[in-house]
N, C-alpha and C. Protein backbone atom coordinates (compact mmCIF):
# COMPACT_ATOMS: atom_id res chain seq x y z
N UNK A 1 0.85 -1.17 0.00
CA UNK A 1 0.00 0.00 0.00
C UNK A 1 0.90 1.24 0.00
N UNK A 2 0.20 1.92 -0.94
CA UNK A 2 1.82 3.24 -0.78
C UNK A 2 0.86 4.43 -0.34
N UNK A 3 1.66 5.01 0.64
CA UNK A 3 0.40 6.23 1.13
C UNK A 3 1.33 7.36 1.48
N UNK A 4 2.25 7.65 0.06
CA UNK A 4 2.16 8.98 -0.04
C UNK A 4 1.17 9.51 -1.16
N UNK A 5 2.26 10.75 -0.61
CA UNK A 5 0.78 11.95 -1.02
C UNK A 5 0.63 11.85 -2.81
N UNK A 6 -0.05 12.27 -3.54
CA UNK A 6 -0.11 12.38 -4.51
C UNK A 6 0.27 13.45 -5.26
N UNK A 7 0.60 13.67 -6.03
CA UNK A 7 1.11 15.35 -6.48
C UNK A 7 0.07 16.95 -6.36
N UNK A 8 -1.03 16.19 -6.53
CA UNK A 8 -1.77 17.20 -5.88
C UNK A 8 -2.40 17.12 -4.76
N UNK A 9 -1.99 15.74 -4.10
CA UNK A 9 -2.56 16.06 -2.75
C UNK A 9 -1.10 17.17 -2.04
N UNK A 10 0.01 16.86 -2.25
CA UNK A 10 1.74 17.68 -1.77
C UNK A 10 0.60 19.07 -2.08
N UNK A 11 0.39 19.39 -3.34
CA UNK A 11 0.53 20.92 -3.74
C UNK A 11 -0.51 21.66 -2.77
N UNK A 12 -1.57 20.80 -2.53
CA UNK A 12 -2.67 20.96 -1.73
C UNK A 12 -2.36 21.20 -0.42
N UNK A 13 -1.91 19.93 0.12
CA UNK A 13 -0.93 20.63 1.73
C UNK A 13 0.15 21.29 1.84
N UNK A 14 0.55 21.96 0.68
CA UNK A 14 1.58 23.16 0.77
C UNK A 14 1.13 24.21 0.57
N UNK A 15 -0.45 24.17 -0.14
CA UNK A 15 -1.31 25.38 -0.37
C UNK A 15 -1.27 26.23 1.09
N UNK A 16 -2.63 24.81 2.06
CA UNK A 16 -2.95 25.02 3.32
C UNK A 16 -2.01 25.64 3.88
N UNK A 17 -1.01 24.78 4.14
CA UNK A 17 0.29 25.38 4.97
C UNK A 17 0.70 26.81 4.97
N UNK A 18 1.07 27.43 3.44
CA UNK A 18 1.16 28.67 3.22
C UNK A 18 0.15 29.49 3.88
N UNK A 19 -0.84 29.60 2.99
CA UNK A 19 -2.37 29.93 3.73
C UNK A 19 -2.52 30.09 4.97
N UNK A 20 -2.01 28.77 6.19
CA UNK A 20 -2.22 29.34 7.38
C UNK A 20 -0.90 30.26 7.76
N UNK A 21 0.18 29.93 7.11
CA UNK A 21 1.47 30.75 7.64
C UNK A 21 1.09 32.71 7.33
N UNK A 22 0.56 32.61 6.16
CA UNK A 22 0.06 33.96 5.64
C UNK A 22 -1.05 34.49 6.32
N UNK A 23 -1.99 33.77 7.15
CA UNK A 23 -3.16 34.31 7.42
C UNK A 23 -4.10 34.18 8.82
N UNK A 24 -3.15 33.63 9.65
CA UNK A 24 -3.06 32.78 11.06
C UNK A 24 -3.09 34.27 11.55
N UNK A 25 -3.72 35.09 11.92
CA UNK A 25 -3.20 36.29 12.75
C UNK A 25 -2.05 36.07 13.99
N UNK A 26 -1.42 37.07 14.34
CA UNK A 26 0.08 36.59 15.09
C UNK A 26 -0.89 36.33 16.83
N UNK A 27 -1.54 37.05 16.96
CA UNK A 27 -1.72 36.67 18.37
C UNK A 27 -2.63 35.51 18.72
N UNK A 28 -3.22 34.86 17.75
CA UNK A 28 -3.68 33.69 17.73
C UNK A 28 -2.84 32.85 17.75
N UNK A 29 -1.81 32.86 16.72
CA UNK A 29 -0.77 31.90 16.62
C UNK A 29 -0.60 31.47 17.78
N UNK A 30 0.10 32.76 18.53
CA UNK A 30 0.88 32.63 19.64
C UNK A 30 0.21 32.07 20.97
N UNK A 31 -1.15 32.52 21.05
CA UNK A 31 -2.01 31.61 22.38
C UNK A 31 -1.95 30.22 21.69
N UNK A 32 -2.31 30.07 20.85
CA UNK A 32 -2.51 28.72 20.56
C UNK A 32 -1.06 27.96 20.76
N UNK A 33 0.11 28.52 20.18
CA UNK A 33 1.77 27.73 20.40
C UNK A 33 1.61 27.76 22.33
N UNK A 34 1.30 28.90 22.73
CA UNK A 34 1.28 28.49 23.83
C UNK A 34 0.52 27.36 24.87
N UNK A 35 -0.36 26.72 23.68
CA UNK A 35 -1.00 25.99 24.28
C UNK A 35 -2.32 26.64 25.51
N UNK A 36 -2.76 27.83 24.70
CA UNK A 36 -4.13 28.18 25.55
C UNK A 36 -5.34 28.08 24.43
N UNK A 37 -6.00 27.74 25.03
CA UNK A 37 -7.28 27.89 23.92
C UNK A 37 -8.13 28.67 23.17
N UNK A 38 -8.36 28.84 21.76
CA UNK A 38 -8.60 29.54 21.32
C UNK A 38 -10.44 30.05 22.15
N UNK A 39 -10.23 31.66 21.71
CA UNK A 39 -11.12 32.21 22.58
C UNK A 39 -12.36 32.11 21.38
N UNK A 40 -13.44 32.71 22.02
CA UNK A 40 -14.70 32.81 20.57
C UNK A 40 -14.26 33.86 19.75
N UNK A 41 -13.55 35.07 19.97
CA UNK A 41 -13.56 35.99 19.24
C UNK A 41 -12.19 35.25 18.18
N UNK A 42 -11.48 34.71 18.63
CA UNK A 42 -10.21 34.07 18.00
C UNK A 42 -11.24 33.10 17.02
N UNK A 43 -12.25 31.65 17.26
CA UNK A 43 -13.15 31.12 16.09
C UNK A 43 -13.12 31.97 15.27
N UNK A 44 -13.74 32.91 15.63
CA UNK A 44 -14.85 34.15 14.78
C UNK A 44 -13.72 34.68 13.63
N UNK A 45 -12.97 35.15 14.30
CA UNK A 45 -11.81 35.77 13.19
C UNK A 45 -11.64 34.77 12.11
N UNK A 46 -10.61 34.02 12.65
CA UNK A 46 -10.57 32.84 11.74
C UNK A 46 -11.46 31.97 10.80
N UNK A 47 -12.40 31.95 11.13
CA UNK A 47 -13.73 31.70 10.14
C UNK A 47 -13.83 32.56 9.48
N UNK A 48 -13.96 34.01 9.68
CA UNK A 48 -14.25 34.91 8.43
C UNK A 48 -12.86 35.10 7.34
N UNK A 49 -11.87 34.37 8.06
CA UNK A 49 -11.08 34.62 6.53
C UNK A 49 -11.06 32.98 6.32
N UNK A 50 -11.26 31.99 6.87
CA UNK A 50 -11.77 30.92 6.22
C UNK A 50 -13.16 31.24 5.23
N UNK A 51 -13.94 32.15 5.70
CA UNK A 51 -15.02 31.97 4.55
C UNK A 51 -14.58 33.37 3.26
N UNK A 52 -13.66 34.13 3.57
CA UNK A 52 -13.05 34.85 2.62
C UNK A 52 -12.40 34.01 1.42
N UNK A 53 -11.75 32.89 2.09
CA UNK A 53 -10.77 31.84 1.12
C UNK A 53 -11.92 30.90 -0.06
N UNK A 54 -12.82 30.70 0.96
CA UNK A 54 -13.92 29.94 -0.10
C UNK A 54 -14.00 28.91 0.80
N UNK A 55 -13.54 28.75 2.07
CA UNK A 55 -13.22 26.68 2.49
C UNK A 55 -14.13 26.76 3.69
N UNK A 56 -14.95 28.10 3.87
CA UNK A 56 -15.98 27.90 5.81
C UNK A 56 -16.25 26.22 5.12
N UNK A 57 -16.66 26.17 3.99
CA UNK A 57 -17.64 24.82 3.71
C UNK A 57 -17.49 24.64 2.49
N UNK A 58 -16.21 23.15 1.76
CA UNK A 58 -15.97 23.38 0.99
C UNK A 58 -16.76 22.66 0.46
N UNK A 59 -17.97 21.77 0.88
CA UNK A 59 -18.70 20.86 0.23
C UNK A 59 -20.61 21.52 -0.04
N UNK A 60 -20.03 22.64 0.74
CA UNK A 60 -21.39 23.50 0.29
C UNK A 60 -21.52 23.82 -1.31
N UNK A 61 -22.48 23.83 -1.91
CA UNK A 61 -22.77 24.46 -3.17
C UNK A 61 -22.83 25.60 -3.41
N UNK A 62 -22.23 26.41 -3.97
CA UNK A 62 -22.32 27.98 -4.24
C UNK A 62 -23.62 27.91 -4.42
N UNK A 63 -24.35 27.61 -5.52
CA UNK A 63 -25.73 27.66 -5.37
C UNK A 63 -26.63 28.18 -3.93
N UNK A 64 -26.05 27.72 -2.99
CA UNK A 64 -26.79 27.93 -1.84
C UNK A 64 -26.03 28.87 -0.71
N UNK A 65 -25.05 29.76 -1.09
CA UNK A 65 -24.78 30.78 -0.86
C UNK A 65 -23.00 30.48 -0.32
């Protein structure tokens, strides 16, 4: 069974990766490296540039907003 990645699964988790390195706000980062938990306002942020990217729901249908 061979279970590496596939060439676009690599390009795909190097997408993400970038993506969060670019867009992780710094003081989130940093509670979270510190191992505290993200707060609601910390979700909240992060969801709205998850739903900026297109991915809140990537199995949603544009059709339905």
């Amino acid at each position: 069974m061979d279970l590496r990645f596939t060439p676009d699964e690599a390009a795909f988790r190097a997408e993400v990766r970038a993506f969060i390195r670019d867009n992780l706000p710094a003081d989130i980062r940093e509670r979270l490296r510190l191992g505290h938990p993200a707060r609601k306002e910390d979700i909240v942020a992060w969801q709205r540039i998850l739903n900026r990217k297109g991915w809140a729901a990537p199995h949603w249908p544009k059709e339905h907003g």
